[in-house]
N, C-alpha and C. Protein backbone atom coordinates (compact mmCIF):
# COMPACT_ATOMS: atom_id res chain seq x y z
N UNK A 1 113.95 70.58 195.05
CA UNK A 1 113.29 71.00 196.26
C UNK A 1 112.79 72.40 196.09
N UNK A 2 111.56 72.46 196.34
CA UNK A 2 110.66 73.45 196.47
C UNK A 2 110.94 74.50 197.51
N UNK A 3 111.39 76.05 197.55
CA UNK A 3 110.94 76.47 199.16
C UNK A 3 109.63 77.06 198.98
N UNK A 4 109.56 76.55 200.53
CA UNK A 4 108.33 77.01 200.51
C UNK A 4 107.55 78.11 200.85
N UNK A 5 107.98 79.04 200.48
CA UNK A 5 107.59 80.96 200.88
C UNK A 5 107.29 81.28 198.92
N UNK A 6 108.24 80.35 198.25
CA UNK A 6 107.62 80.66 196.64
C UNK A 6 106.69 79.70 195.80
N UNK A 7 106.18 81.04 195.24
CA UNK A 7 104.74 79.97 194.41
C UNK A 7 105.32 78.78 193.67
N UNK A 8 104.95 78.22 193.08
CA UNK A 8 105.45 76.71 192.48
C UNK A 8 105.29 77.42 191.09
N UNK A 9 104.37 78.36 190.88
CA UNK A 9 104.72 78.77 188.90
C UNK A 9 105.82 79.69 189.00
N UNK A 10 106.38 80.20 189.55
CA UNK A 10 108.01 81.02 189.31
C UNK A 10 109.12 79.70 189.22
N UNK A 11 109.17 78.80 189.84
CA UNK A 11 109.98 77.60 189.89
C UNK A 11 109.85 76.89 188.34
N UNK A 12 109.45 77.20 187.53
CA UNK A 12 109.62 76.19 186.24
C UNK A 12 111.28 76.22 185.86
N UNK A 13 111.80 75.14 184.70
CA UNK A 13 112.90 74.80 184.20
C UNK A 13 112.08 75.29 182.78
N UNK A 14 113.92 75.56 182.36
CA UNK A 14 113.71 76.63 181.06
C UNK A 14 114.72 77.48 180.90
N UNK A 15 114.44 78.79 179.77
CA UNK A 15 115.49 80.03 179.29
C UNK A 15 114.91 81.24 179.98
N UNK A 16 115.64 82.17 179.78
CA UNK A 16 114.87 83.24 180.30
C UNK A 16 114.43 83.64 178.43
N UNK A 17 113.55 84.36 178.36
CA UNK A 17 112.51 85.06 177.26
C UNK A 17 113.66 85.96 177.19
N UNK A 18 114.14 86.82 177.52
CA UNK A 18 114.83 88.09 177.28
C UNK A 18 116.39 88.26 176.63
N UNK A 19 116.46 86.69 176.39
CA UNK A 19 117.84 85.91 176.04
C UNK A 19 117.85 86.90 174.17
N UNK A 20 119.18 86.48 174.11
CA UNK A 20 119.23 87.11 172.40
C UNK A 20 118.91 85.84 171.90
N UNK A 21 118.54 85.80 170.68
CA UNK A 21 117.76 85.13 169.71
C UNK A 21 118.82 84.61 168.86
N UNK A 22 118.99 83.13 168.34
CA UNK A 22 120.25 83.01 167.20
C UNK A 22 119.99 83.30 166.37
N UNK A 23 118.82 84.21 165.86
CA UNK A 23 118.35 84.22 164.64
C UNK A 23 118.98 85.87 164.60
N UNK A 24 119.16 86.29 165.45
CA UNK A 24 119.73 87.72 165.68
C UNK A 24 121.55 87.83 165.76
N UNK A 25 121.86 86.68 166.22
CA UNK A 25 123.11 86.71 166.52
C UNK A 25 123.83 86.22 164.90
N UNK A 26 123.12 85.62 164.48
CA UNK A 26 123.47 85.49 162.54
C UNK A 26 123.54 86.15 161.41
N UNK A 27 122.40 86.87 162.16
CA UNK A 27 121.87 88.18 161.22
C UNK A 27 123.27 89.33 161.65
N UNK A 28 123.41 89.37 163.04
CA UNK A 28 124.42 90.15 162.91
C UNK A 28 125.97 89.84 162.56
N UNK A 29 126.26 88.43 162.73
CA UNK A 29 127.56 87.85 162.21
C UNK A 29 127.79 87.94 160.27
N UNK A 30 126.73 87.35 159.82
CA UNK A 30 126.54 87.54 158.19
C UNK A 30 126.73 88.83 157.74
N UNK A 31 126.38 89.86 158.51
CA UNK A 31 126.40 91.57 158.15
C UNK A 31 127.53 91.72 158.08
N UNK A 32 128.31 91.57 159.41
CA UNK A 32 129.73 91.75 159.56
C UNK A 32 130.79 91.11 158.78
N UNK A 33 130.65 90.02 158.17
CA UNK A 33 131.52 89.41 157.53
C UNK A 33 131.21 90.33 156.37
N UNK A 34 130.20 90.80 155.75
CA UNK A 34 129.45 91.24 154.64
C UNK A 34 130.15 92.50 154.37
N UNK A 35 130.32 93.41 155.65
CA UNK A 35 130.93 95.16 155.67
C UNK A 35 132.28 94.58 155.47
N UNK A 36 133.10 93.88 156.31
CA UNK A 36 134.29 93.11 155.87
C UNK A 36 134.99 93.22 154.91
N UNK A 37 133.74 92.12 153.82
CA UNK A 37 134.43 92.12 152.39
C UNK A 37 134.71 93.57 152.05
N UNK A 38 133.10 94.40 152.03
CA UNK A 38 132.90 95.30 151.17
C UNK A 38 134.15 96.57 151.67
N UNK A 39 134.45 96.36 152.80
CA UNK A 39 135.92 97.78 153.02
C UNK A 39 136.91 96.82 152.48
N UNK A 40 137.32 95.90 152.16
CA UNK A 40 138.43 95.09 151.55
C UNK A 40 138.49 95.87 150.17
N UNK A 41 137.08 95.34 149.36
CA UNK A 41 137.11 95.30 148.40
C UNK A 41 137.67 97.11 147.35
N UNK A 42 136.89 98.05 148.46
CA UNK A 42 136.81 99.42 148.40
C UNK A 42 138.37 99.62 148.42
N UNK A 43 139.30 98.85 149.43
CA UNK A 43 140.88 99.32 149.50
C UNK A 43 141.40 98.75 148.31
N UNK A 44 140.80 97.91 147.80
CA UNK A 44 141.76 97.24 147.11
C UNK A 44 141.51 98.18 145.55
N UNK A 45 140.20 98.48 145.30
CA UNK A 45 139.89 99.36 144.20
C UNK A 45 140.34 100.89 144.33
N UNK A 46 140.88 101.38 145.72
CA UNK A 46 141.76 102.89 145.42
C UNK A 46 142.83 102.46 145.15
N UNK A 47 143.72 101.25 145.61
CA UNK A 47 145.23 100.92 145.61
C UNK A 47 145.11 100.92 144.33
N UNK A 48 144.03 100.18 143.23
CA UNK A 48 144.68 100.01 141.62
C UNK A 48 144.14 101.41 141.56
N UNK A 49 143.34 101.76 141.86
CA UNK A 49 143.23 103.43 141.33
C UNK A 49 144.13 104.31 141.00
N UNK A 50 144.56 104.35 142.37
CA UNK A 50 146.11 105.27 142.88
C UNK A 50 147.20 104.58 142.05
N UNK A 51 147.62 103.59 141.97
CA UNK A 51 148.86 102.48 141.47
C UNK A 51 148.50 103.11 139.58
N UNK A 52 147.31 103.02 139.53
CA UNK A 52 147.53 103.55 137.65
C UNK A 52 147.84 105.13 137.95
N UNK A 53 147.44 105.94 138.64
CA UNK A 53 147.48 107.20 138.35
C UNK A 53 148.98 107.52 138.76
N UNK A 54 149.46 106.92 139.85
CA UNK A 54 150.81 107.49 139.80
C UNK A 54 151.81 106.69 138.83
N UNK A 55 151.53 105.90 137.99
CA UNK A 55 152.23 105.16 137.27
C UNK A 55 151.80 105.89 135.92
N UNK A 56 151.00 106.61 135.44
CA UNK A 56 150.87 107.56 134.58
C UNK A 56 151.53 109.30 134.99
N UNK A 57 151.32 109.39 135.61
CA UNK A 57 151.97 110.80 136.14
C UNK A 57 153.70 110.45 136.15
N UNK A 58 154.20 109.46 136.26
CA UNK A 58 155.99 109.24 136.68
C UNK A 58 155.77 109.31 135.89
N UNK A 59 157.13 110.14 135.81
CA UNK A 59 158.60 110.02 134.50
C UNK A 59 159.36 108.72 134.80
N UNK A 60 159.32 108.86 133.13
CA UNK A 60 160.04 107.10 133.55
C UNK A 60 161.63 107.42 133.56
N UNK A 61 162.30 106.50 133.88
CA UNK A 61 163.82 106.98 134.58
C UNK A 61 164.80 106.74 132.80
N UNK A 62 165.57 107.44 133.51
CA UNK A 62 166.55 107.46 132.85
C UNK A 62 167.38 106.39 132.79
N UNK A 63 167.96 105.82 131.40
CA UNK A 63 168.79 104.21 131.09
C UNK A 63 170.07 104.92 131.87
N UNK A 64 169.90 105.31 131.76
CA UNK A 64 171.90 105.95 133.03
C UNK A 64 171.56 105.30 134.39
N UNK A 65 169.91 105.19 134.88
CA UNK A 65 169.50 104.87 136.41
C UNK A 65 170.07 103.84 136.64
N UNK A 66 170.13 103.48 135.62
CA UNK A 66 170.74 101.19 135.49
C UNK A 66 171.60 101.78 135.72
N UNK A 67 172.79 102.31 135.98
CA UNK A 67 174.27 101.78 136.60
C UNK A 67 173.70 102.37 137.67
N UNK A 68 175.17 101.50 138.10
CA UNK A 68 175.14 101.19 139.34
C UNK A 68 176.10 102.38 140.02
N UNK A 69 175.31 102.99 141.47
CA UNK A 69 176.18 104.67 141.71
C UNK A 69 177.41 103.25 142.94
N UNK A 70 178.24 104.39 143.05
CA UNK A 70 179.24 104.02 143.94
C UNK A 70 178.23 104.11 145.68
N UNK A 71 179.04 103.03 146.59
CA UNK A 71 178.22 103.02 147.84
C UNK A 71 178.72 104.15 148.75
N UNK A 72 178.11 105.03 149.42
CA UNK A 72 178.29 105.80 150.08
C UNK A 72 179.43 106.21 151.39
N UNK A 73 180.24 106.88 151.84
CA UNK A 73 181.16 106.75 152.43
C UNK A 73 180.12 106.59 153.81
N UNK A 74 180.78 106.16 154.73
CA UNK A 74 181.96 105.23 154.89
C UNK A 74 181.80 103.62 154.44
N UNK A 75 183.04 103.26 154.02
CA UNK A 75 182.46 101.72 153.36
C UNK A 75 182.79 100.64 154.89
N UNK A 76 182.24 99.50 154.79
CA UNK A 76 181.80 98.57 155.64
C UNK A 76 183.34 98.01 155.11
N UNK A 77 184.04 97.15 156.79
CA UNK A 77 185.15 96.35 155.91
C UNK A 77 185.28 95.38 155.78
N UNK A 78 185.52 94.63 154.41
CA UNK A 78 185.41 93.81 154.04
C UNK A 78 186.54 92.36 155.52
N UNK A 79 187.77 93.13 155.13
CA UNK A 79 188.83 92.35 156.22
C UNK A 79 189.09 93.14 157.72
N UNK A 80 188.04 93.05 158.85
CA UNK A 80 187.97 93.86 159.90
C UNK A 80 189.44 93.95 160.69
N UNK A 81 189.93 94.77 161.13
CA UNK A 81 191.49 95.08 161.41
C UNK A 81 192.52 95.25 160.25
N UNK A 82 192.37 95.41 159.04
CA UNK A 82 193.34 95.50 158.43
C UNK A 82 194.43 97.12 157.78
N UNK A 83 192.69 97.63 158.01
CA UNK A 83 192.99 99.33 157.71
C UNK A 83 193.63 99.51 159.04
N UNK A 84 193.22 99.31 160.58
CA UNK A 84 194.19 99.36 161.74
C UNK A 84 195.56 98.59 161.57
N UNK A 85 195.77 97.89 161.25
CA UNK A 85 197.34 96.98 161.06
C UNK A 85 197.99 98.12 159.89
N UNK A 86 197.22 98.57 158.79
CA UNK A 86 198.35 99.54 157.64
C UNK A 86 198.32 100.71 159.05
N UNK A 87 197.73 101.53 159.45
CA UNK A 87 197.72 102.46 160.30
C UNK A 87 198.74 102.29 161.17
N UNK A 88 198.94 101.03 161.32
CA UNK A 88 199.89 101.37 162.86
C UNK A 88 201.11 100.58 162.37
N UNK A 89 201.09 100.28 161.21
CA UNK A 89 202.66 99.87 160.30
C UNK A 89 202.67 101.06 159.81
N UNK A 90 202.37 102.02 159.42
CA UNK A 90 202.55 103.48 159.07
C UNK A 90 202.76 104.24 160.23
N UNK A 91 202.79 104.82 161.42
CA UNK A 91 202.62 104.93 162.70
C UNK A 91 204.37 104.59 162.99
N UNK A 92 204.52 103.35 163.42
CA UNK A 92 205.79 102.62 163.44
C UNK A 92 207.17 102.86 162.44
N UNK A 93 206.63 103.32 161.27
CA UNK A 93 207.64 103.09 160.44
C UNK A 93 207.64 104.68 160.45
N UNK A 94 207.09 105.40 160.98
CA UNK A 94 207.67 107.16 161.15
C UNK A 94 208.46 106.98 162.67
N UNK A 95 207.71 106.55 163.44
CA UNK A 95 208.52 106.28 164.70
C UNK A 95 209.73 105.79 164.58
N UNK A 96 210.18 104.88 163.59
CA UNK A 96 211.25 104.15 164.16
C UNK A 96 212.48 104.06 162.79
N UNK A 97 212.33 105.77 162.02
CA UNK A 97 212.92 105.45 160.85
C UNK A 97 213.31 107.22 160.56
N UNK A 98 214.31 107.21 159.90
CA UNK A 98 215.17 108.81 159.62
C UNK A 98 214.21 108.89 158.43
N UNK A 99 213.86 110.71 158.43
CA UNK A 99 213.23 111.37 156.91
C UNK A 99 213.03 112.65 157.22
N UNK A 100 213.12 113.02 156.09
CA UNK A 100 213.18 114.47 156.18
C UNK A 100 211.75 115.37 156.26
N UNK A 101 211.52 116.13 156.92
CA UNK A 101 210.27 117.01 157.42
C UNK A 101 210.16 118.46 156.39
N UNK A 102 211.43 118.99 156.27
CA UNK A 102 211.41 120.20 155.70
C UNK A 102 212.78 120.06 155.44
N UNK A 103 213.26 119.91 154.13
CA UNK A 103 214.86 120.33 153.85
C UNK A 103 215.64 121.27 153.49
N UNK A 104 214.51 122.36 153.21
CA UNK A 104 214.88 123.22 153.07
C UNK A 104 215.98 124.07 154.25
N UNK A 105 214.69 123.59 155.38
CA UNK A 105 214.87 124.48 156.74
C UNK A 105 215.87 123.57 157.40
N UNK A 106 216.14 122.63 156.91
CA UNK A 106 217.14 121.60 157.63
C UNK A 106 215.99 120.90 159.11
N UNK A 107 215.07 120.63 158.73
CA UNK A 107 214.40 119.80 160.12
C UNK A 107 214.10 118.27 159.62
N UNK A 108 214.65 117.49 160.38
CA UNK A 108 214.65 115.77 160.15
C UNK A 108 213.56 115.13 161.24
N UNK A 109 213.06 114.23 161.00
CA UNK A 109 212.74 113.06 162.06
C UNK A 109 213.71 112.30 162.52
N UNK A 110 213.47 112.02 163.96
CA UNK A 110 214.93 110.66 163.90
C UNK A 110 214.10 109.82 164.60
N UNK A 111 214.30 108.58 164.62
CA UNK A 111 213.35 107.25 165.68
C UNK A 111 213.57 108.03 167.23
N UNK A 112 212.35 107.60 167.58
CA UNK A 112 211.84 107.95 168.69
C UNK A 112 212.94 107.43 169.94
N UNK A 113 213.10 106.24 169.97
CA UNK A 113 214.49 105.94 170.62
C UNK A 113 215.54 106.79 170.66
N UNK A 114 215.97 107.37 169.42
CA UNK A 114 217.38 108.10 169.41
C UNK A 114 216.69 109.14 170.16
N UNK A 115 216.04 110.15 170.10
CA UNK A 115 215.27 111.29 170.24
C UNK A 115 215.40 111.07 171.82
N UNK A 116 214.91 109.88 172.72
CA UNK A 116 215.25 109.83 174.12
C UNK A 116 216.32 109.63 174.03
N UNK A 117 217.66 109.27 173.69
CA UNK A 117 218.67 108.66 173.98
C UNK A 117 219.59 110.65 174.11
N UNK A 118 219.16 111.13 173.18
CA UNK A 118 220.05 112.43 172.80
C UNK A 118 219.28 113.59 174.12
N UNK A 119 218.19 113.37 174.42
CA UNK A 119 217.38 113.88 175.62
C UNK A 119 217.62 113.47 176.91
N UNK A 120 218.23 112.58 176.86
CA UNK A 120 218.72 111.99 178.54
C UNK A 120 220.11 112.44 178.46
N UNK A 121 221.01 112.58 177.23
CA UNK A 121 222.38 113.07 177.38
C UNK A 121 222.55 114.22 177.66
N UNK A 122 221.55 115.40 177.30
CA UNK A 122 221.51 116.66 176.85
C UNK A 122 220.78 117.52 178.30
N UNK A 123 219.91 117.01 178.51
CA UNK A 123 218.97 117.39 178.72
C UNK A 123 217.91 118.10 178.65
N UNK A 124 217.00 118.93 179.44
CA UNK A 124 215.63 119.32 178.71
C UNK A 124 216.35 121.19 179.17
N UNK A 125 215.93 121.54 177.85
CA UNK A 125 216.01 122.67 177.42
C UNK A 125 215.33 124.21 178.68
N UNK A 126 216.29 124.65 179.06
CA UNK A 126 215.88 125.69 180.50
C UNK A 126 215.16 127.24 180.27
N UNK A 127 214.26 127.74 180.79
CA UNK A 127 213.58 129.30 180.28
C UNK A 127 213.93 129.80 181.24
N UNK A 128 214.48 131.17 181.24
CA UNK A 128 215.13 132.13 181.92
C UNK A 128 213.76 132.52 183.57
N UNK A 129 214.54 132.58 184.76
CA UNK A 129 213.40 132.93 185.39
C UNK A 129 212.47 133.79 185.36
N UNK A 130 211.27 134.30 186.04
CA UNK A 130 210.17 135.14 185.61
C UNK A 130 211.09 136.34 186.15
N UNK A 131 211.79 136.53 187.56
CA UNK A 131 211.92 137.69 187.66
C UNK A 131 213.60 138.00 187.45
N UNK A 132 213.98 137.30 186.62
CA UNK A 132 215.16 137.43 185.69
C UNK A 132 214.87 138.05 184.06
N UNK A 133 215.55 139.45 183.93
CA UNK A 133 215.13 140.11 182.47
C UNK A 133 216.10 139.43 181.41
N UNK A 134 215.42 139.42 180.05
CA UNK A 134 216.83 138.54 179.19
C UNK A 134 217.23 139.98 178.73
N UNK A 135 218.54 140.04 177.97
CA UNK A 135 219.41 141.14 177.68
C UNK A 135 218.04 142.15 176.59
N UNK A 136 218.40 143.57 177.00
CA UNK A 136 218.11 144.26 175.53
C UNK A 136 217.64 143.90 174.01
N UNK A 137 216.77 143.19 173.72
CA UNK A 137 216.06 142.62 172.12
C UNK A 137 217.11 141.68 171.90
N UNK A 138 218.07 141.08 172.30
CA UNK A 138 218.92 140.12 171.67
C UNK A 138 218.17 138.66 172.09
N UNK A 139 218.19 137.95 171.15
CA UNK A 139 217.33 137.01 171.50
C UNK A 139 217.98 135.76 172.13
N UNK A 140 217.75 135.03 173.20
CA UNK A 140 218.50 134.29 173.97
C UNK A 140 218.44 132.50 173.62
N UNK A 141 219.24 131.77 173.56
CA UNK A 141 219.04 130.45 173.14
C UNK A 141 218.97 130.05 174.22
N UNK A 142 217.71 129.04 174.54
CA UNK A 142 217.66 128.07 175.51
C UNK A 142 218.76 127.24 176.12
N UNK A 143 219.08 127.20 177.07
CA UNK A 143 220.23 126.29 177.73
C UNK A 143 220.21 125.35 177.84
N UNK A 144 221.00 124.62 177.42
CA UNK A 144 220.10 122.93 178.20
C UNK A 144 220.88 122.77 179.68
N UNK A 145 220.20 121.87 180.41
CA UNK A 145 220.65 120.93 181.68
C UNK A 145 221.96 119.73 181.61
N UNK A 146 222.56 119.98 182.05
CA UNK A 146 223.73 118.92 181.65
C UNK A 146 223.66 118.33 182.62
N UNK A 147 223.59 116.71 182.99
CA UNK A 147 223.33 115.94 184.13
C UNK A 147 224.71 114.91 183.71
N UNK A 148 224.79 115.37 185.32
CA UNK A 148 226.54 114.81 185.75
C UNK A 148 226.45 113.30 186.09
């Protein structure tokens, strides 16, 4: 259907003229594939460029490089909890066992048990009050608490 306020030659079926051309749209796809190769080709001819020149410039390594160095601390563990289980069987077996600290000086460990058992008999060791003086330079031994 025609309206009728427009001429009948603007109404034709068709393209518009001003369309791109496939002969343009090829020309520019073929180019592009074309620059493509040619920066490929350009990277790939500095990589062997570069790859000989620094492969002439290295020193070549030393036959010692072949062994093998030790792996760096800290090591990964092989059996996870086991260094914790020696730790706290070491731990335990100071806790709960007589040895000597200094023998010279006469100082022992005793299990942690006895250590409360002789501390609840005894009791905890008393410091003279603040506004209580201790004697003249004589040096005073702690008292203990004796609980009745």
């Amino acid at each position: 259907m025609a309206e009728p306020n427009v001429p009948s030659k603007t109404i034709e079926t068709g393209h518009e003229l001003s369309d791109l051309s496939p002969k343009n749209i090829a020309i520019f796809g073929v180019s592009l594939v074309v620059m493509i190769l040619i920066v490929l080709w350009v990277c790939y001819e500095l990589f062997q460029h570069y790859s000989t020149v620094s492969m002439k410039t290295e020193v070549p390594p030393s036959p010692l490089s072949y062994t093998r160095e030790p792996t760096p601390e800290p090591h990964l563990l092989v059996v996870p909890g086991q260094e914790l289980k020696a730790m706290r069987a070491a731990e335990d077996s100071s806790l709960h066992s007589y040895a000597w600290v200094d023998r010279e000086k006469g100082i022992v460990r005793i299990p942690i048990q006895r250590a409360i058992d002789i501390l609840a008999q005894r009791g905890l060791p008393s410091q003279p009050q603040s506004n209580e003086k201790p004697t003249s330079g004589a040096k005073q031994k702690p008292q203990l608490n004796q609980r009745k």
